[in-house]
Protein backbone atom coordinates (compact mmCIF):
# COMPACT_ATOMS: atom_id res chain seq x y z
CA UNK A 1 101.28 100.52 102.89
CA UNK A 2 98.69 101.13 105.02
CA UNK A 3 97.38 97.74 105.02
CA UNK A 4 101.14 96.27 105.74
CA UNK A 5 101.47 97.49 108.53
CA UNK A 6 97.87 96.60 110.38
CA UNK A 7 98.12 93.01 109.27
CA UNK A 8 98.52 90.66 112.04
CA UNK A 9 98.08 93.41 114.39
CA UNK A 10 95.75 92.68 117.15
CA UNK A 11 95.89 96.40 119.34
CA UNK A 12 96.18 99.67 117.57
CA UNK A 13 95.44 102.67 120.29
CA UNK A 14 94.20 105.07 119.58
CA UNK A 15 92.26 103.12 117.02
CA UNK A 16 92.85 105.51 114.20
CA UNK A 17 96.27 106.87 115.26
CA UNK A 18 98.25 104.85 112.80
CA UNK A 19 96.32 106.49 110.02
CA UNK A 20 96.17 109.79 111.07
CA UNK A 21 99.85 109.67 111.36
CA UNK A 22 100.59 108.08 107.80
CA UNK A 23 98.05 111.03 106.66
CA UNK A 24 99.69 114.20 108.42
CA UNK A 25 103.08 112.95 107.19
CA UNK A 26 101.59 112.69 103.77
CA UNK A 27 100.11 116.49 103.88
CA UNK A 28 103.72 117.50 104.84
CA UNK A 29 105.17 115.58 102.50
CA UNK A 30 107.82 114.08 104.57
CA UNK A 31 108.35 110.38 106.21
CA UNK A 32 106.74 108.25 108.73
CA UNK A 33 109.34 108.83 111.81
CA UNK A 34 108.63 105.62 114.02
CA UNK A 35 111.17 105.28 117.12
CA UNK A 36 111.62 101.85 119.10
CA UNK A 37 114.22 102.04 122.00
CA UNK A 38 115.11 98.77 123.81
CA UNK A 39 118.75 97.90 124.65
CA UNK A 40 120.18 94.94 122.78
CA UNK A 41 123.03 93.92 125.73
CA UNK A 42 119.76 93.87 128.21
CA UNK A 43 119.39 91.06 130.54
CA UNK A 44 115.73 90.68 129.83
CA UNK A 45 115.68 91.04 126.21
CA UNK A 46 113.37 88.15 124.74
CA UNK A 47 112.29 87.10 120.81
CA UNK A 48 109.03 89.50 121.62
CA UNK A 49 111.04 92.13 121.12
CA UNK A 50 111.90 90.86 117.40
CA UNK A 51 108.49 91.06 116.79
CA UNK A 52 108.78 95.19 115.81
CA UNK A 53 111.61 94.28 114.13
CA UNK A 54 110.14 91.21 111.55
CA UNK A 55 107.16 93.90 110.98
CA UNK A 56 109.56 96.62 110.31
CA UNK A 57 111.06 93.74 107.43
CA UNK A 58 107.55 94.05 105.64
CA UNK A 59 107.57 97.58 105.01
CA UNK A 60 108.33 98.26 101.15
CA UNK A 61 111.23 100.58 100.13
CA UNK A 62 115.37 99.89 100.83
CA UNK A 63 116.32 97.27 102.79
CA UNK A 64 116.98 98.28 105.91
CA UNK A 65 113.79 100.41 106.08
CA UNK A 66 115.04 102.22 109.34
CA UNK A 67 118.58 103.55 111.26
CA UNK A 68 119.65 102.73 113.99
CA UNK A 69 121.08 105.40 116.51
CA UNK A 70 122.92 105.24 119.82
CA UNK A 71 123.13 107.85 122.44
């Protein structure tokens, strides 16, 4: 999955956080927790912010591969 997710990535910081995280939550055996917060009645909300969203589509597993909350 690993390779999913860098692909068409230009910036990854810290370099080797991605893996590091994929490899801790692998030790514990538990899943990836990734959290994206932007508000979808925003005035400024663009198609950039799709971009998470479209990469979030390529991860294997279910479809929907994440939940969305509201506080």
């Amino acid at each position: 999955m690993n390779h999913i997710l860098k692909e068409n990535v230009a910036i990854i910081f810290p370099e080797n956080g991605l893996d590091d995280k994929l490899k801790q939550a692998e030790l514990q055996n538990r899943k990836l927790v990734v959290k994206l917060g932007f508000d979808p009645t925003a005035p400024d909300l663009h198609l950039g912010h799709a971009v998470v969203l479209k990469k979030a589509q390529a991860v294997p597993g279910p479809w929907p591969p994440y939940r969305c909350y509201h506080r």
